[in-house]
C-alpha atoms as a PDB file:
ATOM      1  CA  UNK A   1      20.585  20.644  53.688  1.00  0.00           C
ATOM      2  CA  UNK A   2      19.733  19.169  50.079  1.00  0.00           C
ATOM      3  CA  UNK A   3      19.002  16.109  48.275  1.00  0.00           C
ATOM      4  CA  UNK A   4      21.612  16.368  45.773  1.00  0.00           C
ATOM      5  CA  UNK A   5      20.468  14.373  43.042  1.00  0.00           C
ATOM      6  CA  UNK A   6      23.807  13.211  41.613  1.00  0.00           C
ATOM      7  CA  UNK A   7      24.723  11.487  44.794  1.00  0.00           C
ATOM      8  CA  UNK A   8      22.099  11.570  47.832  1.00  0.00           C
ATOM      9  CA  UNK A   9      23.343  14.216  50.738  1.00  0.00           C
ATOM     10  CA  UNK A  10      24.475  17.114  50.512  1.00  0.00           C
ATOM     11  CA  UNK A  11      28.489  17.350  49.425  1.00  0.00           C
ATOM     12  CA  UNK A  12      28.726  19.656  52.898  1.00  0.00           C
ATOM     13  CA  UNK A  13      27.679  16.224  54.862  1.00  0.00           C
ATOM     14  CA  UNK A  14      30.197  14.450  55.975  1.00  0.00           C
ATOM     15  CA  UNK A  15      27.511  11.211  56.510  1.00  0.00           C
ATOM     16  CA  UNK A  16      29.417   8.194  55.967  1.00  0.00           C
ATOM     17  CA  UNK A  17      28.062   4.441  55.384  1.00  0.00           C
ATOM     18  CA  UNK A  18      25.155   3.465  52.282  1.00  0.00           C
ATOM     19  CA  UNK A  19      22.512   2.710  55.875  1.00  0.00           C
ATOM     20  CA  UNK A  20      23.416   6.471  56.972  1.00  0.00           C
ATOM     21  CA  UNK A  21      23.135   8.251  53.740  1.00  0.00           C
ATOM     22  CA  UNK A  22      19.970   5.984  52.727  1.00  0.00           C
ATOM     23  CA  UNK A  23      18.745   7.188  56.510  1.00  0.00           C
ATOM     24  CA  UNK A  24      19.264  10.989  55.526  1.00  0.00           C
ATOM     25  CA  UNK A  25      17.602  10.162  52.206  1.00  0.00           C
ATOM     26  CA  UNK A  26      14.714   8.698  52.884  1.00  0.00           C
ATOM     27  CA  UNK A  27      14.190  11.422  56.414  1.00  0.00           C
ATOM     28  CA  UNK A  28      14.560  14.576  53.501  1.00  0.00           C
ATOM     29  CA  UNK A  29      12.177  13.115  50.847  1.00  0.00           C
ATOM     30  CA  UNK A  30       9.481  13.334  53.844  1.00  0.00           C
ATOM     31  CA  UNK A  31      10.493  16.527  55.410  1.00  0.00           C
ATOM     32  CA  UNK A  32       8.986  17.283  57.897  1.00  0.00           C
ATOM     33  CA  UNK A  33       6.756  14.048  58.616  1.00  0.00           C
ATOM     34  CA  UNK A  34       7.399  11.080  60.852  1.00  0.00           C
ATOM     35  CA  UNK A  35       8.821   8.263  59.046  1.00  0.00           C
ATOM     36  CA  UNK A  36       8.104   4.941  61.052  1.00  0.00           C
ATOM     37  CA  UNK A  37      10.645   2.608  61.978  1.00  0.00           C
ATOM     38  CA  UNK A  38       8.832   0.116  60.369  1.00  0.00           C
ATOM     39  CA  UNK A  39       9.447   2.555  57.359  1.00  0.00           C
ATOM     40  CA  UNK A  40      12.898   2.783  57.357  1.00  0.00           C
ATOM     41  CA  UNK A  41      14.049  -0.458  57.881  1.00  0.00           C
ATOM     42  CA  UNK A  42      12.360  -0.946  54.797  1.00  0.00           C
ATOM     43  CA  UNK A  43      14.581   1.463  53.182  1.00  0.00           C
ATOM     44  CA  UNK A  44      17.535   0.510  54.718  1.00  0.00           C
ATOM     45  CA  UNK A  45      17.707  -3.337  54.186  1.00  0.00           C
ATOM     46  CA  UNK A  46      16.783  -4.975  50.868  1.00  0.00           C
ATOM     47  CA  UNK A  47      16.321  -8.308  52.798  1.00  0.00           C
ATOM     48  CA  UNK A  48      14.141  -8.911  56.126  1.00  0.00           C
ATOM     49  CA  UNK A  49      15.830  -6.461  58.656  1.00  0.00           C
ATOM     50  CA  UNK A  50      17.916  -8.050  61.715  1.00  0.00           C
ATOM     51  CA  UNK A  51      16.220  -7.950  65.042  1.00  0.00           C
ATOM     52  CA  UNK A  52      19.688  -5.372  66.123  1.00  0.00           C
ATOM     53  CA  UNK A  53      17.240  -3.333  63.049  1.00  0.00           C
ATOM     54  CA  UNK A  54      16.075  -0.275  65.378  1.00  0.00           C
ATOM     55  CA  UNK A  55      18.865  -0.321  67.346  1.00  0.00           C
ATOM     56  CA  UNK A  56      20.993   0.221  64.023  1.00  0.00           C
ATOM     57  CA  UNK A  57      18.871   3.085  63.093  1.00  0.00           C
ATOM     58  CA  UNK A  58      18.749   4.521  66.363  1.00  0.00           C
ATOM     59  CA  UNK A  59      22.514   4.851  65.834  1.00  0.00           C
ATOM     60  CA  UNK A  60      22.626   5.851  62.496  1.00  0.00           C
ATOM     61  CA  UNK A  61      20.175   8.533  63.362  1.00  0.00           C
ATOM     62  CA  UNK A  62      22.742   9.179  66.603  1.00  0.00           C
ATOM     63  CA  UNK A  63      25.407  10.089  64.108  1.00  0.00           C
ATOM     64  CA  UNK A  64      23.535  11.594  61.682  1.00  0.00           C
ATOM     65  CA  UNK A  65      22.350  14.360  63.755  1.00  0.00           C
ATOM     66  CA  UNK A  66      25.832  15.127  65.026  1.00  0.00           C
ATOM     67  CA  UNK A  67      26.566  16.303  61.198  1.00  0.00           C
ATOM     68  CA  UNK A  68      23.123  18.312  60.626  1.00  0.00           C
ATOM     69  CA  UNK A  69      22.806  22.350  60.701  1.00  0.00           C
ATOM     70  CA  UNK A  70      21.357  23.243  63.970  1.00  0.00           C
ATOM     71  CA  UNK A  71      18.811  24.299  61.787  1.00  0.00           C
ATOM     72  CA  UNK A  72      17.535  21.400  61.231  1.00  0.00           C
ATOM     73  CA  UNK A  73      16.976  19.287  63.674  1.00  0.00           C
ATOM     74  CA  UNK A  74      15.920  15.461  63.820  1.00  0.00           C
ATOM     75  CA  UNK A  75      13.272  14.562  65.735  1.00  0.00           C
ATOM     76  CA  UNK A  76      13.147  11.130  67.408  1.00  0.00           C
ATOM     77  CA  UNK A  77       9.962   9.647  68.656  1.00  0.00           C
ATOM     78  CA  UNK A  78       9.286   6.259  70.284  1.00  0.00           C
ATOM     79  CA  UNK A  79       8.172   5.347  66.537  1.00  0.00           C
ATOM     80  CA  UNK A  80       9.932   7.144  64.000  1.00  0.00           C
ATOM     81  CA  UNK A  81      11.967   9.875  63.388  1.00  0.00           C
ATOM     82  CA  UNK A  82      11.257  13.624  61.524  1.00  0.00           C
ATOM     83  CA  UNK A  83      13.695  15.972  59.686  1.00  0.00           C
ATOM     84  CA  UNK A  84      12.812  19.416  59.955  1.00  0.00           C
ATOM     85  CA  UNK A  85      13.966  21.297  57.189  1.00  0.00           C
ATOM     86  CA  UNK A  86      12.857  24.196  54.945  1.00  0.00           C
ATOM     87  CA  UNK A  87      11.712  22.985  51.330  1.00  0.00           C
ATOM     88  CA  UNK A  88      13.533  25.843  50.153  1.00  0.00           C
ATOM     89  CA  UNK A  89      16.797  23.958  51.519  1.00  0.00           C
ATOM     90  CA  UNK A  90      16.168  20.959  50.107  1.00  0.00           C
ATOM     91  CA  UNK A  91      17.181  20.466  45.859  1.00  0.00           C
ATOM     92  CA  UNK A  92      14.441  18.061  45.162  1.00  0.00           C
ATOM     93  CA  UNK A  93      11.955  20.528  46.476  1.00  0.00           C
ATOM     94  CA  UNK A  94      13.226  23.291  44.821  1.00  0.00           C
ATOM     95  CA  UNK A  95      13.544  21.319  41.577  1.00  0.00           C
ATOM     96  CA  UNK A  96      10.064  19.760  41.923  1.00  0.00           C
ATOM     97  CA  UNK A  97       8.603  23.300  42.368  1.00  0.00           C
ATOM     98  CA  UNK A  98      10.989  24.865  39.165  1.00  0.00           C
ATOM     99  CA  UNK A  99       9.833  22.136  36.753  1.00  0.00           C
ATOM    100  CA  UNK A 100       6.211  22.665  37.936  1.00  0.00           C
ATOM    101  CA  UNK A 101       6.657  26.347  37.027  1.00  0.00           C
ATOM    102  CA  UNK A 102       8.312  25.380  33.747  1.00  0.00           C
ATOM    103  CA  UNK A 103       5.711  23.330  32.575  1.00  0.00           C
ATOM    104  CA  UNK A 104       2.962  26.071  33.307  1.00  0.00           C
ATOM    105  CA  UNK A 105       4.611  28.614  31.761  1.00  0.00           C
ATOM    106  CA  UNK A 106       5.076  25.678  28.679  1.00  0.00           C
ATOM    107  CA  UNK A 107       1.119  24.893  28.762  1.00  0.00           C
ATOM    108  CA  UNK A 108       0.508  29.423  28.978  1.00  0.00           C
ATOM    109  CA  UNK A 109       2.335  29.673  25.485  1.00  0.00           C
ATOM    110  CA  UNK A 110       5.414  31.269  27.396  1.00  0.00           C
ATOM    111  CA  UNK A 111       8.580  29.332  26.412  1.00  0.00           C
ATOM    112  CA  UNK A 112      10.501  32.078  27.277  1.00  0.00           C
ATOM    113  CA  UNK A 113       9.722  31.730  30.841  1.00  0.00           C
ATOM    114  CA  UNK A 114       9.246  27.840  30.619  1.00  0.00           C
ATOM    115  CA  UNK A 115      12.773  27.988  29.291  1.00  0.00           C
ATOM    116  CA  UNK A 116      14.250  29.447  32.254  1.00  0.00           C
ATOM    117  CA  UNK A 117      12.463  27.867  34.867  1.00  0.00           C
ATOM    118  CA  UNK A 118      12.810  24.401  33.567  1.00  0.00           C
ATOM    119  CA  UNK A 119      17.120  25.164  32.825  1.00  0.00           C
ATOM    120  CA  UNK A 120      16.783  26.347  36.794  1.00  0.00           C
ATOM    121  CA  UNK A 121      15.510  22.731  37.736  1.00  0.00           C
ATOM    122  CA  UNK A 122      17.648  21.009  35.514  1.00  0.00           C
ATOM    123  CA  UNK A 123      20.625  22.633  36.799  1.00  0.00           C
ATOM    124  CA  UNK A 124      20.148  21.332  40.130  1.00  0.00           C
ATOM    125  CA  UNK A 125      21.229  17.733  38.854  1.00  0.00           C
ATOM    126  CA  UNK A 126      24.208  16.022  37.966  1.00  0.00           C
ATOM    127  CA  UNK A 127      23.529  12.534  36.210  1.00  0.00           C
ATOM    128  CA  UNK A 128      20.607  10.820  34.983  1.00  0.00           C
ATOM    129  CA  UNK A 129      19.386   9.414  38.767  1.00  0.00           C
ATOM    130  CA  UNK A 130      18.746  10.750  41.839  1.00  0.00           C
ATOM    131  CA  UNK A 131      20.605   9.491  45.334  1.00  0.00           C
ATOM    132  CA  UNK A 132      22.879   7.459  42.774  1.00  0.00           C
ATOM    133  CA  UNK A 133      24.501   5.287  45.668  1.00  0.00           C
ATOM    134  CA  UNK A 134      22.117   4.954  47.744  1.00  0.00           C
ATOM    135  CA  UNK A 135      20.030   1.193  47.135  1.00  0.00           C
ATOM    136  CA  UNK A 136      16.626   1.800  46.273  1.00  0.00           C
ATOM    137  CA  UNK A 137      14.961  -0.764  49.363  1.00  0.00           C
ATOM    138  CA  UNK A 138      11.595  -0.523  50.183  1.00  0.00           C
ATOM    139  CA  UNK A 139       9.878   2.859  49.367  1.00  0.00           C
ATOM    140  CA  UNK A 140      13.265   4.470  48.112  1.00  0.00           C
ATOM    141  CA  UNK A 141      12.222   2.661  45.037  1.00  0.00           C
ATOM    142  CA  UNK A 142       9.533   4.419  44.333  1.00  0.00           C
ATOM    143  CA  UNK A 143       9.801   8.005  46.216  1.00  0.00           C
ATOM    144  CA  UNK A 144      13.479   8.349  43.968  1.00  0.00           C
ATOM    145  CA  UNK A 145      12.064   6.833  40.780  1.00  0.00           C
ATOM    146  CA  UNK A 146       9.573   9.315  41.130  1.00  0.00           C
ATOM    147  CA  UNK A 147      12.125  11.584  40.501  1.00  0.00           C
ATOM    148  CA  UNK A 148      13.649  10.293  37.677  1.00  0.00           C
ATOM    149  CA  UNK A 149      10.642  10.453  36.160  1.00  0.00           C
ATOM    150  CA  UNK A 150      10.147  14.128  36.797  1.00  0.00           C
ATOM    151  CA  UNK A 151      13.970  15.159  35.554  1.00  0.00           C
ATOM    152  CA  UNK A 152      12.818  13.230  32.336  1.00  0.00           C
ATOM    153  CA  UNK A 153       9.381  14.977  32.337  1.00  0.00           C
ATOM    154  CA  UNK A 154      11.455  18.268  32.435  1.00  0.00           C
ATOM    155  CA  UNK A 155      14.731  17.816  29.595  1.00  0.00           C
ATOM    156  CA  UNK A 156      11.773  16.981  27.432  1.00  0.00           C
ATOM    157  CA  UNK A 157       9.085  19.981  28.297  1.00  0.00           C
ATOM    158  CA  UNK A 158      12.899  21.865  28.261  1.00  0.00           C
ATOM    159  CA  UNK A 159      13.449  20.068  24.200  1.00  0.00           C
ATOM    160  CA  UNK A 160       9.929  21.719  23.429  1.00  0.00           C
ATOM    161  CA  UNK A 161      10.292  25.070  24.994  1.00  0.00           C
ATOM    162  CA  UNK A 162      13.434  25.500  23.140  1.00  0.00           C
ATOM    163  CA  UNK A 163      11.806  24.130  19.506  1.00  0.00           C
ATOM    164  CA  UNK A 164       9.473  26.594  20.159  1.00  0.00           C
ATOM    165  CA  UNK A 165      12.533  29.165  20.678  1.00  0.00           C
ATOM    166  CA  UNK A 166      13.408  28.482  17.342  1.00  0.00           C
ATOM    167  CA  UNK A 167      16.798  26.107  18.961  1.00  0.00           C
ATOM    168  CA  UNK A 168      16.472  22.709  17.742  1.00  0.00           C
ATOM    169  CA  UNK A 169      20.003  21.838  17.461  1.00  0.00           C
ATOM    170  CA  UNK A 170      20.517  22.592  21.717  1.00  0.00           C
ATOM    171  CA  UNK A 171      17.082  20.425  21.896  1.00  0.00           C
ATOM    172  CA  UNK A 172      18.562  17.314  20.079  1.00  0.00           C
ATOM    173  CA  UNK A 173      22.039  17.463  22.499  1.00  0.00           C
ATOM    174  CA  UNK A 174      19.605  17.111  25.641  1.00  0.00           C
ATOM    175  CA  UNK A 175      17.333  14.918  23.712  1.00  0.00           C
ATOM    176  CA  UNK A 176      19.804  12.379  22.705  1.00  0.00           C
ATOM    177  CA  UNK A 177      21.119  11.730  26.450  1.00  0.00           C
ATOM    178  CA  UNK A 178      17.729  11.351  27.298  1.00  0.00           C
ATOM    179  CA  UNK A 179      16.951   8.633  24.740  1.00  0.00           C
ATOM    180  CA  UNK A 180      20.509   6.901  25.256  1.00  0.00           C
ATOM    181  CA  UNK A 181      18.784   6.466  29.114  1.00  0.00           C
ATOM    182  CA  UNK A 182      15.226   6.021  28.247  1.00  0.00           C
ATOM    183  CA  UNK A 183      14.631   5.198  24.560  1.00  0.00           C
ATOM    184  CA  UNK A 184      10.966   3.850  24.960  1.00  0.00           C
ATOM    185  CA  UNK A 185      10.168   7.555  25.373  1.00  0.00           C
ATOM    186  CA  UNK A 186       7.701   8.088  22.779  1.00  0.00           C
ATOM    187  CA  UNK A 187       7.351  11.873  23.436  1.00  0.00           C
ATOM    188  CA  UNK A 188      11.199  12.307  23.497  1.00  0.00           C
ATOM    189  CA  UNK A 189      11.300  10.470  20.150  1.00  0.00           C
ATOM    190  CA  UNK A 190       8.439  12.915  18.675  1.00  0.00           C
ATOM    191  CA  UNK A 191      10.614  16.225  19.769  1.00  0.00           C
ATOM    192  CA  UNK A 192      13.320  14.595  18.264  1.00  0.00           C
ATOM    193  CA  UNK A 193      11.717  13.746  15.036  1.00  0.00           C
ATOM    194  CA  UNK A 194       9.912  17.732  14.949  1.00  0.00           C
ATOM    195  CA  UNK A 195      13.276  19.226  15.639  1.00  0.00           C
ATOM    196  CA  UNK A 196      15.291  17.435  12.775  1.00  0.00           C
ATOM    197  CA  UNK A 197      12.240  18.318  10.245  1.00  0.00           C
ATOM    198  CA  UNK A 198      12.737  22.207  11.768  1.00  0.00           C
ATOM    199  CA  UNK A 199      16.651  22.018  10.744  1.00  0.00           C
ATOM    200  CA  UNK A 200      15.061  20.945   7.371  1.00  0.00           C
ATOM    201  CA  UNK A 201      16.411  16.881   7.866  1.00  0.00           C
ATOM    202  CA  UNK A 202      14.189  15.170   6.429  1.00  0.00           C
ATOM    203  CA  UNK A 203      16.941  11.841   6.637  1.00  0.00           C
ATOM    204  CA  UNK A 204      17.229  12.934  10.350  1.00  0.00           C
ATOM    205  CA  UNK A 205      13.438  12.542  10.769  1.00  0.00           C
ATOM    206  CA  UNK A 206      13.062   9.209   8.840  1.00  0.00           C
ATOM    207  CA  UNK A 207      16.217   7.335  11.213  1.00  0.00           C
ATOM    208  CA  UNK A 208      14.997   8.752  14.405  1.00  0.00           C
ATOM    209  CA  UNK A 209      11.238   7.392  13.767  1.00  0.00           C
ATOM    210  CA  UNK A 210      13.400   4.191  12.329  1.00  0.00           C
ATOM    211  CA  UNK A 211      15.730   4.183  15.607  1.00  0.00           C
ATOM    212  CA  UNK A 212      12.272   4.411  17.487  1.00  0.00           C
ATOM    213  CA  UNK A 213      10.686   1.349  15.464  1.00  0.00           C
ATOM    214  CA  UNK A 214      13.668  -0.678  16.600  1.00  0.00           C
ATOM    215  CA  UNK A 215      13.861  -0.070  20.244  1.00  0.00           C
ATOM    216  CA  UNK A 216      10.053  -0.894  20.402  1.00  0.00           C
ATOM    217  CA  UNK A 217      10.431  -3.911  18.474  1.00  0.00           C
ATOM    218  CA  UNK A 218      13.245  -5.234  20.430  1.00  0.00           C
ATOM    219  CA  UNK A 219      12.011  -4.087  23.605  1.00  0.00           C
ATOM    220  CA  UNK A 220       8.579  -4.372  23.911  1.00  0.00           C
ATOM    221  CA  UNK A 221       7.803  -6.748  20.525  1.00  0.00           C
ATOM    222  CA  UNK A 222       5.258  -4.125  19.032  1.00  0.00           C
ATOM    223  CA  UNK A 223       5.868  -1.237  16.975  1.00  0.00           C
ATOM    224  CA  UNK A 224       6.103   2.635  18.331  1.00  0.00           C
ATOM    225  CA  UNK A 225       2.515   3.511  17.768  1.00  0.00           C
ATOM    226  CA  UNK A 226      -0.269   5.199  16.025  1.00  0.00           C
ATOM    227  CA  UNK A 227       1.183   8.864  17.381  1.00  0.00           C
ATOM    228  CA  UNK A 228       4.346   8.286  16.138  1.00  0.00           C
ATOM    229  CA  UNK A 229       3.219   7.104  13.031  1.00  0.00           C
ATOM    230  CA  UNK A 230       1.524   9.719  12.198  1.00  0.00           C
ATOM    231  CA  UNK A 231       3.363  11.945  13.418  1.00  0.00           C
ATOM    232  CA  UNK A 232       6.374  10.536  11.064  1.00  0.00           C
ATOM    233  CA  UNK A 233       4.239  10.540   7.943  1.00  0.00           C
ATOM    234  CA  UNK A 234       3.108  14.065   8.342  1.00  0.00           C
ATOM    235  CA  UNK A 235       6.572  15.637   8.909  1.00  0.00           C
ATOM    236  CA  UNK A 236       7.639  13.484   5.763  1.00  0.00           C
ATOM    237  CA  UNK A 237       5.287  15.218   3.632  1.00  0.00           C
ATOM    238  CA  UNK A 238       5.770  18.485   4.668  1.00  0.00           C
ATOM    239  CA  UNK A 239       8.102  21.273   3.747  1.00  0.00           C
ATOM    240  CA  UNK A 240      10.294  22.416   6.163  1.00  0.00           C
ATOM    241  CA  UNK A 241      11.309  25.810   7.458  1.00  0.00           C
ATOM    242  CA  UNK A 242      14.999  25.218   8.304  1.00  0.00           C
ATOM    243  CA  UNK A 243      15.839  27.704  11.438  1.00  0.00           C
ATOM    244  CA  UNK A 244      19.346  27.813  12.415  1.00  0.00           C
END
């Protein structure tokens, strides 16, 4: 049982219907908890729910359990409803718990190790999103961007384990998808900018700090900041030491 993050159930599921998958979603990112009604009719309808509301979830949740391991069962309650599954069994845990571990082993001085554990998490993904398909209602919003935000947390502490692994050219491939997603990144745009000036590209550094300046401009009105600036000026006045 997993929260794949490329499309919301497990492939092995056969849960059909956005409501049903959205159900199973929102039941796995609180494993193990009771998730009100109230709850998830929040994260099943973008718009006030129907009155037929827990009626439709008690069915949903009716079909839902007919496709579950016995292993993991779902608990109904006169309130809510709990999924009982191992966090070992569930991706998002186990990728939550790999980046962690990654960016430990980044903050010890051990890229090596960061390197690993941080490909481990990232490997667990397919796309840029998590639960792409299901509508983000209610707390879905938050609970999957919160995710999004930790997949980006980790291509970027990957980009610096591997600059400090003497691979800048493998950190640009993962940083450029990032930034073609998210290019208001500023730390993104500094591990781009430090692993041009390690492949001794001085141009690369200058249009990646001038790609930055323009997405802030046009995005936000203001320029990319005082870190980036400096940043910028000090790898411009420095020698490199081209690797690779």
């Amino acid at each position: 049982m997993c929260l794949r993050p490329d499309h919301g159930p497990h492939e092995a599921l056969d849960v059909k219907g956005v409501k049903a998958r959205a159900l199973l979603v929102t039941l796995l990112l609180r494993a193990g908890t009771t998730v009100s009604l109230d709850r998830l009719a929040e994260a099943l309808w973008e718009e006030e729910p129907p009155r037929s509301a827990v009626a439709n979830i008690r069915t949903h949740a009716s079909r839902l359990r007919q496709s579950l391991d016995p292993r993991t069962p779902l608990l109904g309650t006169v309130g809510g409803y709990e999924l009982q599954v191992d966090a070992d069994r569930c991706d998002h845990l186990r990728f939550l718990d790999r980046a962690a571990a990654g960016r430990a082993a980044l903050e010890a001085g051990d890229p090596d190790r960061a390197a690993a554990r941080l490909a481990a998490a990232l490997a667990l993904w397919q796309g840029d999103e998590a639960a792409v398909g299901v509508p983000r209602n209610g707390p879905l919003a938050a609970w999957l961007g919160h995710l999004d935000e930790e997949r980006m947390r980790a291509v970027e502490d990957f980009a610096d384990a591997q600059l400090q692994l003497a691979e800048p050219r493998s950190a640009l491939r993962d940083l450029a998808d990032l930034l073609a997603a998210a290019p208001l990144r500023s730390r993104a745009w500094e591990l781009r900018m430090r692993a041009h000036h390690r492949l001794g590209e001085i141009d690369g550094v200058t249009a990646a700090y001038r790609a930055a300046e323009a997405v802030h401009r046009r995005e936000l009105g203001t320029g990319p900041g005082a870190r980036l600036d400096a940043l910028y000026r000090r790898l411009v006045n420095s020698v490199p030491v081209p690797v690779g």
